[in-house]
Protein backbone atom coordinates (compact mmCIF):
# COMPACT_ATOMS: atom_id res chain seq x y z
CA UNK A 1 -108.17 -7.20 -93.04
CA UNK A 2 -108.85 -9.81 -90.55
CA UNK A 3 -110.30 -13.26 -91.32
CA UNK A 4 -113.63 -13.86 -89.75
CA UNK A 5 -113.59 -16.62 -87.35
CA UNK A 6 -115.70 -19.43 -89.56
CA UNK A 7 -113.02 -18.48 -91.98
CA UNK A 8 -110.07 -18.99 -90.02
CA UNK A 9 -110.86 -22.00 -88.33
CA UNK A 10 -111.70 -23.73 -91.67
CA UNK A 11 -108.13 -23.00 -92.66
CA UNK A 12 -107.11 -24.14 -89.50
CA UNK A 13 -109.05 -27.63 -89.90
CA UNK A 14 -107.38 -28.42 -93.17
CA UNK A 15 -103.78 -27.31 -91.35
CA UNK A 16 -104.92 -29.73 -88.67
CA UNK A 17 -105.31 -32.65 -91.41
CA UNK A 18 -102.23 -31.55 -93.03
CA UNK A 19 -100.29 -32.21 -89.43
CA UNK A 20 -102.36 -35.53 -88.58
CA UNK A 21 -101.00 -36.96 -92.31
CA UNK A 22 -97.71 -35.85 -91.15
CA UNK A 23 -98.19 -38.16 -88.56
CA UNK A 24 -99.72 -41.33 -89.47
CA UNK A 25 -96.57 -41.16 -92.00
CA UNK A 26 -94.20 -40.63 -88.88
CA UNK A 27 -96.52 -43.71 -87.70
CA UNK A 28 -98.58 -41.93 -84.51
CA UNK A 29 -101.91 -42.88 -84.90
CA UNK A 30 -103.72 -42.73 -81.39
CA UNK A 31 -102.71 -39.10 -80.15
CA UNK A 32 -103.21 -38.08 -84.05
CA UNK A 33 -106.52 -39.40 -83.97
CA UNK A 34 -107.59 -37.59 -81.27
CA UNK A 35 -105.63 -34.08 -82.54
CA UNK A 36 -108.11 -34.27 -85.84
CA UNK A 37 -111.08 -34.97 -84.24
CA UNK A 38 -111.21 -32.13 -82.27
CA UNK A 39 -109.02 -29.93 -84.49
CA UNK A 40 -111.58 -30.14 -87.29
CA UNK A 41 -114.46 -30.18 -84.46
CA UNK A 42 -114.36 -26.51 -83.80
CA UNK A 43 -114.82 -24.75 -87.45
CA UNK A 44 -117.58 -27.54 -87.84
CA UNK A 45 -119.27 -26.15 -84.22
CA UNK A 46 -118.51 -22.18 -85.30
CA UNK A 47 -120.04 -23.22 -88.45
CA UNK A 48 -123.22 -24.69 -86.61
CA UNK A 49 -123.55 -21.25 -84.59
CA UNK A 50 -123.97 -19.34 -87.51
CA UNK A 51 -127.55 -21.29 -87.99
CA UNK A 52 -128.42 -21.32 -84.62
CA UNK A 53 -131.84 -21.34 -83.00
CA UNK A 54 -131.12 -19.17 -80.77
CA UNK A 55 -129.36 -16.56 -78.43
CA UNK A 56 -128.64 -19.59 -76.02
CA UNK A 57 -128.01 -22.36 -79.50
CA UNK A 58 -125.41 -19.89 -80.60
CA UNK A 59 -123.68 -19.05 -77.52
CA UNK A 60 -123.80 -23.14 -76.76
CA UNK A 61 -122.36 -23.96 -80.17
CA UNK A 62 -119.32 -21.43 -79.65
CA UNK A 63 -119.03 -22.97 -76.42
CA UNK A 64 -118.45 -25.92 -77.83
CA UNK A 65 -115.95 -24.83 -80.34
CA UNK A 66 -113.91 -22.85 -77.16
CA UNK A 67 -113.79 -26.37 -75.82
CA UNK A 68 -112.69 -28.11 -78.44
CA UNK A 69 -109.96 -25.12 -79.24
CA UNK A 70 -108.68 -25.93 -75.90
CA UNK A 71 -108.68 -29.64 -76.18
CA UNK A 72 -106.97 -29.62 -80.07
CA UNK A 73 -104.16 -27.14 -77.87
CA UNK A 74 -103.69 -29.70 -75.43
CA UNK A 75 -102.97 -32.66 -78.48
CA UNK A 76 -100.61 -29.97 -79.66
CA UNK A 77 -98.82 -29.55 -76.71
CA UNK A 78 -98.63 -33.40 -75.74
CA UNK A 79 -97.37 -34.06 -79.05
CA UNK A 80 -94.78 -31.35 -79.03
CA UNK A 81 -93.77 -32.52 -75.60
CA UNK A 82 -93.47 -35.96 -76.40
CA UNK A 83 -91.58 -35.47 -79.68
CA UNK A 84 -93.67 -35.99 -82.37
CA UNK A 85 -93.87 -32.32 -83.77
CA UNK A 86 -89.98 -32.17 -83.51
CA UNK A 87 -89.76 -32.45 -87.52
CA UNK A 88 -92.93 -30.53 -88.44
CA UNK A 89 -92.15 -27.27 -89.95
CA UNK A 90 -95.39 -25.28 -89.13
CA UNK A 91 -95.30 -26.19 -85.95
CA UNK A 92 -95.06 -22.69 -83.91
CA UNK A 93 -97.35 -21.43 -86.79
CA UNK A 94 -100.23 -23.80 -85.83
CA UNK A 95 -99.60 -24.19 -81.50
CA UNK A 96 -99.94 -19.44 -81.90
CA UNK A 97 -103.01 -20.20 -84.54
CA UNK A 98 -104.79 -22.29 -81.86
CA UNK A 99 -104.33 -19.59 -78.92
CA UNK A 100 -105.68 -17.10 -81.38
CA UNK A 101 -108.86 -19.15 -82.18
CA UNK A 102 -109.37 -19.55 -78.57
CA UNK A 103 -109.12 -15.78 -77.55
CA UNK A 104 -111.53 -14.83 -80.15
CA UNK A 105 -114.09 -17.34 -79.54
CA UNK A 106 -113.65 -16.69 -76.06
CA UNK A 107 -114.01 -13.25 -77.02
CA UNK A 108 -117.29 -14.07 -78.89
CA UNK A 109 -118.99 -16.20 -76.03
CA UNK A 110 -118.28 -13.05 -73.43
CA UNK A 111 -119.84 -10.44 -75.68
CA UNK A 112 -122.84 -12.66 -76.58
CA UNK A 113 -123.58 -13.70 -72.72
CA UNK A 114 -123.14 -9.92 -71.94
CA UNK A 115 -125.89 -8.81 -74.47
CA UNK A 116 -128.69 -11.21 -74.16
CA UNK A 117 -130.81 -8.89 -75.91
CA UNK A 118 -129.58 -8.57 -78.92
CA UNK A 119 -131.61 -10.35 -81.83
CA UNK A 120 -130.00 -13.15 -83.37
CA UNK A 121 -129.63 -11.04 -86.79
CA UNK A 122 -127.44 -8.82 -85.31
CA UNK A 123 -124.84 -11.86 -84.63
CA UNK A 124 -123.03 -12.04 -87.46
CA UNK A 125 -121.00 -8.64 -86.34
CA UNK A 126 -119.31 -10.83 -83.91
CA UNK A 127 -117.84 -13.62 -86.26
CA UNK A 128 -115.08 -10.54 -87.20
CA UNK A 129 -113.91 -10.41 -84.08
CA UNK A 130 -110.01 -9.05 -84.40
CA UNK A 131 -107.84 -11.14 -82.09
């Protein structure tokens, strides 16, 4: 059975910490820095969406986490590029683990905007989204 999506990116978040430790003991602190922030931003924003106000709060706060999905991918890949992941053994594991957060959430934002009539009670059916 597949994780929900609060689930997951919880896991992910403490994967994320587990890298940026793996870091600051390689001694990278500024791309690190900015790799956890975001990494850890987008279970805390999926997390927020599941007490949204609204139709519009919840489809804002996913938003949000697609965002910050795409911005943790992009510390991923710099730090690949540059080097830094070179020694890190979950390193393929974590770069596929951040596309799969990002199609799902992505998938989650297009079904919500599609059905703006749904009551917000009925949202919770698409935090176990299947990637």
């Amino acid at each position: 059975m597949e994780k929900k999506i609060d689930e997951r990116t919880f896991e992910f978040a403490l994967e994320i910490v587990a890298l940026y430790k793996y870091l600051v003991g390689n001694k990278e602190y500024i791309l690190s820095r900015q790799m956890l922030r975001s990494g850890t931003s987008i279970g805390a924003n999926v997390q927020e969406s599941q007490a949204a106000q609204s139709k519009a709060d919840f489809i804002s706060k996913m938003s949000i986490a697609s965002k910050e999905a795409r911005e943790t991918k992009y510390w991923l890949r710099l730090l690949t590029k540059s080097g830094y992941l070179n020694g890190y053994s979950k390193k393929a594991e974590t770069l596929a683990e951040v596309d799969s957060i990002i199609n799902i959430i992505t998938k989650i934002v297009k079904t919500s905007s599609v059905y703006p009539a749904c009551p917000m009670k009925s949202e919770s059916h698409f935090i176990g989204v299947k990637s």
